[in-house]
C-alpha atoms as a PDB file:
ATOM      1  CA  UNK A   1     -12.516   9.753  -2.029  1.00  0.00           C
ATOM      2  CA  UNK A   2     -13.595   8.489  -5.509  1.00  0.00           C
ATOM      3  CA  UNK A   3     -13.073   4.813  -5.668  1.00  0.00           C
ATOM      4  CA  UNK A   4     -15.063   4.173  -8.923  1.00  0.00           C
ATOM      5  CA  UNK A   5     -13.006   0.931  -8.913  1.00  0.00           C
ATOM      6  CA  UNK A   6     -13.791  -0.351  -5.891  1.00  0.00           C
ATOM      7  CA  UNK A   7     -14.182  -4.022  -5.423  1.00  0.00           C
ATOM      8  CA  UNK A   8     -12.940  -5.027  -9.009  1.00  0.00           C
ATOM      9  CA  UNK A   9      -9.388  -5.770  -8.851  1.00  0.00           C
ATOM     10  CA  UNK A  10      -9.205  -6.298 -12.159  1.00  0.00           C
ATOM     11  CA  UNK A  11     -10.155  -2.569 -13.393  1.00  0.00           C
ATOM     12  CA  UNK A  12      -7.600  -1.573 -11.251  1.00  0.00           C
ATOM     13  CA  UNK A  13      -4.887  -3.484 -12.851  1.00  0.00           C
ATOM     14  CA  UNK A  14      -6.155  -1.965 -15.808  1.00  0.00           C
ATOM     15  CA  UNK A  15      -5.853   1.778 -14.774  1.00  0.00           C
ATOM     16  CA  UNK A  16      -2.480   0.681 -13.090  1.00  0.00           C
ATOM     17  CA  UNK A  17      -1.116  -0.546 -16.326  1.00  0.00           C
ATOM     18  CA  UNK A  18      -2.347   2.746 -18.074  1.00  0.00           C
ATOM     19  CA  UNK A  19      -0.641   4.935 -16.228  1.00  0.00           C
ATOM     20  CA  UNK A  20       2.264   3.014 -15.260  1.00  0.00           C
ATOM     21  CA  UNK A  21       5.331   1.117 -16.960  1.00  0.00           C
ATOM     22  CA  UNK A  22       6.072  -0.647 -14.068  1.00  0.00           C
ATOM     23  CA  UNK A  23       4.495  -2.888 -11.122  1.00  0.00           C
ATOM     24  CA  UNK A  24       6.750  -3.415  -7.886  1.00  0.00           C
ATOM     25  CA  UNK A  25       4.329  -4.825  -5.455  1.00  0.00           C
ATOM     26  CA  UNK A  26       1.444  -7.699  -6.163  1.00  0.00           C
ATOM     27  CA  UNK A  27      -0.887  -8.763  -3.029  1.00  0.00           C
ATOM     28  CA  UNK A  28       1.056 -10.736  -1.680  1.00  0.00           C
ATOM     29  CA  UNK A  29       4.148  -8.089  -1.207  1.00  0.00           C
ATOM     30  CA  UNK A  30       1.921  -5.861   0.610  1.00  0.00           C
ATOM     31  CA  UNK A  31       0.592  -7.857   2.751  1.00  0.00           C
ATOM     32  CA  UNK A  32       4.051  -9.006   3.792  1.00  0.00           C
ATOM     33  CA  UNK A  33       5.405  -5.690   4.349  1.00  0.00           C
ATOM     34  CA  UNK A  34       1.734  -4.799   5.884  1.00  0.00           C
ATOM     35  CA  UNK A  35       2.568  -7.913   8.355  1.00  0.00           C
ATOM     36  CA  UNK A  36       5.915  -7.591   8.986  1.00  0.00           C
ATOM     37  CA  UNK A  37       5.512  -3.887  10.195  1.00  0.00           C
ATOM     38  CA  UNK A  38       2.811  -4.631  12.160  1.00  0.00           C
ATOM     39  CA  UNK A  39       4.670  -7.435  14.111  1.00  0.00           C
ATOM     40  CA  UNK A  40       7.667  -5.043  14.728  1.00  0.00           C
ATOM     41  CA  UNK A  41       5.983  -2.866  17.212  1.00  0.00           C
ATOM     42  CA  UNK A  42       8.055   0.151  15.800  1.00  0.00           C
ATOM     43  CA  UNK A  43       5.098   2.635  16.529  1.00  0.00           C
ATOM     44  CA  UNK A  44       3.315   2.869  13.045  1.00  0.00           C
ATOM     45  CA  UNK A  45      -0.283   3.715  13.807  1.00  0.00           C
ATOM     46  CA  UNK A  46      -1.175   5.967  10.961  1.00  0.00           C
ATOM     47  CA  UNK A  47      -0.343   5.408   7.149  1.00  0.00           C
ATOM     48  CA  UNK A  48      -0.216   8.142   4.106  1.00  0.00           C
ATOM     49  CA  UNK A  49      -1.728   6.331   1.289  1.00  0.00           C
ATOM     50  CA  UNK A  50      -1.763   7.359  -2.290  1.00  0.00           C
ATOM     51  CA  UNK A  51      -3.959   5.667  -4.434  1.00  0.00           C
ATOM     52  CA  UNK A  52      -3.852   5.166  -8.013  1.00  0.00           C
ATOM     53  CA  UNK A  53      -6.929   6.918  -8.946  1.00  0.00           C
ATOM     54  CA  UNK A  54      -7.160   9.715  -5.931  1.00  0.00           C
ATOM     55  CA  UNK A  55      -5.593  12.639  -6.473  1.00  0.00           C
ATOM     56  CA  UNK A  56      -4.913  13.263  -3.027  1.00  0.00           C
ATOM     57  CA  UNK A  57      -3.368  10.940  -0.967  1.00  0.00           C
ATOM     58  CA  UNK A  58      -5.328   9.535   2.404  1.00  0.00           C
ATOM     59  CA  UNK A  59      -4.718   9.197   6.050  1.00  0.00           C
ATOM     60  CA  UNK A  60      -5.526   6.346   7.518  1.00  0.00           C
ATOM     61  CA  UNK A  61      -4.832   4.141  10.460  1.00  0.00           C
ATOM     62  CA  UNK A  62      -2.273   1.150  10.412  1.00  0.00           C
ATOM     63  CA  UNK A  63      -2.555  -1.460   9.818  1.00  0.00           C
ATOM     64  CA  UNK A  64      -5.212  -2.239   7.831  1.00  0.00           C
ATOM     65  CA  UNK A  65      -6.875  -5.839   7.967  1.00  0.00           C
ATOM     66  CA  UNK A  66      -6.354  -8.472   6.138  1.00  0.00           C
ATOM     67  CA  UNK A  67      -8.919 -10.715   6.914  1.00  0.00           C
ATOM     68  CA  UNK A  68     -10.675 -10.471   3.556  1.00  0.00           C
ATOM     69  CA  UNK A  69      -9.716 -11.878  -0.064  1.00  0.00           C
ATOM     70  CA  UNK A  70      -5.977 -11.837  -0.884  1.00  0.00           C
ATOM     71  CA  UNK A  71      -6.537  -9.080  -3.372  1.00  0.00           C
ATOM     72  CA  UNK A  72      -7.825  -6.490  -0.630  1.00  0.00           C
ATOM     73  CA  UNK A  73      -7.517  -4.971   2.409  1.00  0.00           C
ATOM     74  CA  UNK A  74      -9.980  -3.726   4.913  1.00  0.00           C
ATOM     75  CA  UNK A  75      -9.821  -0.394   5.849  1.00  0.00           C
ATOM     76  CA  UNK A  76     -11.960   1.516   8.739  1.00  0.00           C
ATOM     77  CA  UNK A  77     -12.013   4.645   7.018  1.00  0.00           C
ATOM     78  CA  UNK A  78     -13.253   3.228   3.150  1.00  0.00           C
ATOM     79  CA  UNK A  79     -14.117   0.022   4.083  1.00  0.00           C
ATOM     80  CA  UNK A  80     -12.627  -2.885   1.703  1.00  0.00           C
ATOM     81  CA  UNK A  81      -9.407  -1.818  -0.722  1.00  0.00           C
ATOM     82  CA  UNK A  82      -7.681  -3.077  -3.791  1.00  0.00           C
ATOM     83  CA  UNK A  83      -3.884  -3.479  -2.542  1.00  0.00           C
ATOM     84  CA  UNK A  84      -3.328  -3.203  -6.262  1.00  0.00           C
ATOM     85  CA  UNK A  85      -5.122   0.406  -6.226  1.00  0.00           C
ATOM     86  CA  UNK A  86      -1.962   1.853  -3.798  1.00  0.00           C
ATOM     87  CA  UNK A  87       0.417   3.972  -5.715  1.00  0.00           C
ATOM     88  CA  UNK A  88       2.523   4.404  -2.549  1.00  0.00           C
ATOM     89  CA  UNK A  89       2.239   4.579   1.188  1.00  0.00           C
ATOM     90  CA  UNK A  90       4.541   6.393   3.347  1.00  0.00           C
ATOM     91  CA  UNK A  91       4.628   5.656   7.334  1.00  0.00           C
ATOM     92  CA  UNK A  92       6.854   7.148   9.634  1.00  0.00           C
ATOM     93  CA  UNK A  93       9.216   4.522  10.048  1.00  0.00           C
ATOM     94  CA  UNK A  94      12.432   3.536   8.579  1.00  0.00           C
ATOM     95  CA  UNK A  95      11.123   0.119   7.021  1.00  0.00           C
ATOM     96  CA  UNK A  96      14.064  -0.468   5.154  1.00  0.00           C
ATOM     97  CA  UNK A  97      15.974  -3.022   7.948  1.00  0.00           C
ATOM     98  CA  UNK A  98      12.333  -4.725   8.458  1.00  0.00           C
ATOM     99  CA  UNK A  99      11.581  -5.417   5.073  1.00  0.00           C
ATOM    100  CA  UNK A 100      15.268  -6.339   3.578  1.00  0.00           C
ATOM    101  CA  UNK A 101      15.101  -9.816   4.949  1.00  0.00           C
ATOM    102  CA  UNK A 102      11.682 -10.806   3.269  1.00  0.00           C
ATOM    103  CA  UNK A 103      12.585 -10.080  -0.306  1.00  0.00           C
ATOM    104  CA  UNK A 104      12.959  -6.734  -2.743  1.00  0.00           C
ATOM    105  CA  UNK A 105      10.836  -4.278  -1.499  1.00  0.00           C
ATOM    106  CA  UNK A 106      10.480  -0.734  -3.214  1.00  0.00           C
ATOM    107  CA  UNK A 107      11.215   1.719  -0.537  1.00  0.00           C
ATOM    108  CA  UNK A 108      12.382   5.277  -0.664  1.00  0.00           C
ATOM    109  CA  UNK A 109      13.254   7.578   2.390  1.00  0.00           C
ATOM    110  CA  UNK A 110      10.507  10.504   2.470  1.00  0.00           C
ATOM    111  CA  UNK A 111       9.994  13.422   4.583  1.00  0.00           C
ATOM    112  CA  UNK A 112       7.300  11.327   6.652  1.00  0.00           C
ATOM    113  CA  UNK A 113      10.401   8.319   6.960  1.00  0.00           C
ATOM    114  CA  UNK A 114       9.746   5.600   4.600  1.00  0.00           C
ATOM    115  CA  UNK A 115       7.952   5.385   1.699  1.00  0.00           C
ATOM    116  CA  UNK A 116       6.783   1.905   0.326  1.00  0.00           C
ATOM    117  CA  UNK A 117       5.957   2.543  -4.373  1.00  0.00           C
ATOM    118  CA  UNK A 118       3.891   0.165  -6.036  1.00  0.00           C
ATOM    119  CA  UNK A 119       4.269   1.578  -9.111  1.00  0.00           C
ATOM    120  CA  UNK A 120       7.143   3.641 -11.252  1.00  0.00           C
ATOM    121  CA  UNK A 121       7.343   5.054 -14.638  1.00  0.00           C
END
């Protein structure tokens, strides 16, 4: 995985704003939806992740900590992770009847179950 960006949230806002007309999430929407699905205990142990400069997107467990700065998370398979680098993330869940209640959250059905956009063109 190249994260040439790693541990500069601002470079990543920059490359997110390149190649992107629209934002949907900031840090603090992820980590709500990150908590909130968590606390639900509907079985997510494993997230797809697409990230904004990987090509490829990423499996890796759920959920990811977020004991760190409110810009990151911290991952066990890539250590600490711009929440602003995520493209998308798809778990298979349906998310949809967690989520509602905390706000507008971005979130399509996919062939995994749900999948959460941070960004849109």
């Amino acid at each position: 995985m190249s994260r040439s960006n790693q541990l500069d949230p601002a470079a990543d806002g920059r490359a997110a704003r390149a190649q992107f007309s629209a934002a949907f999430m900031s840090d603090t929407k992820w980590r709500k939806a990150f908590r909130a699905i968590a606390e639900a205990s509907v079985g997510v142990r494993e997230m797809l992740v697409k990230f904004i400069d990987v090509d490829e997107p990423k499996r890796m467990r759920f959920p990811p900590s977020l004991a760190c700065p409110l810009a990151y998370m911290d991952t066990i398979e890539f250590g600490p992770t711009e929440l602003r680098s995520i493209e998308w993330l798809e778990v298979e869940a349906d998310i949809e009847p967690l989520l509602t209640p905390l706000g507008r959250f971005p979130i399509e059905k996919s062939n995994l179950g749900s999948r959460l956009v941070g960004y849109g063109n």
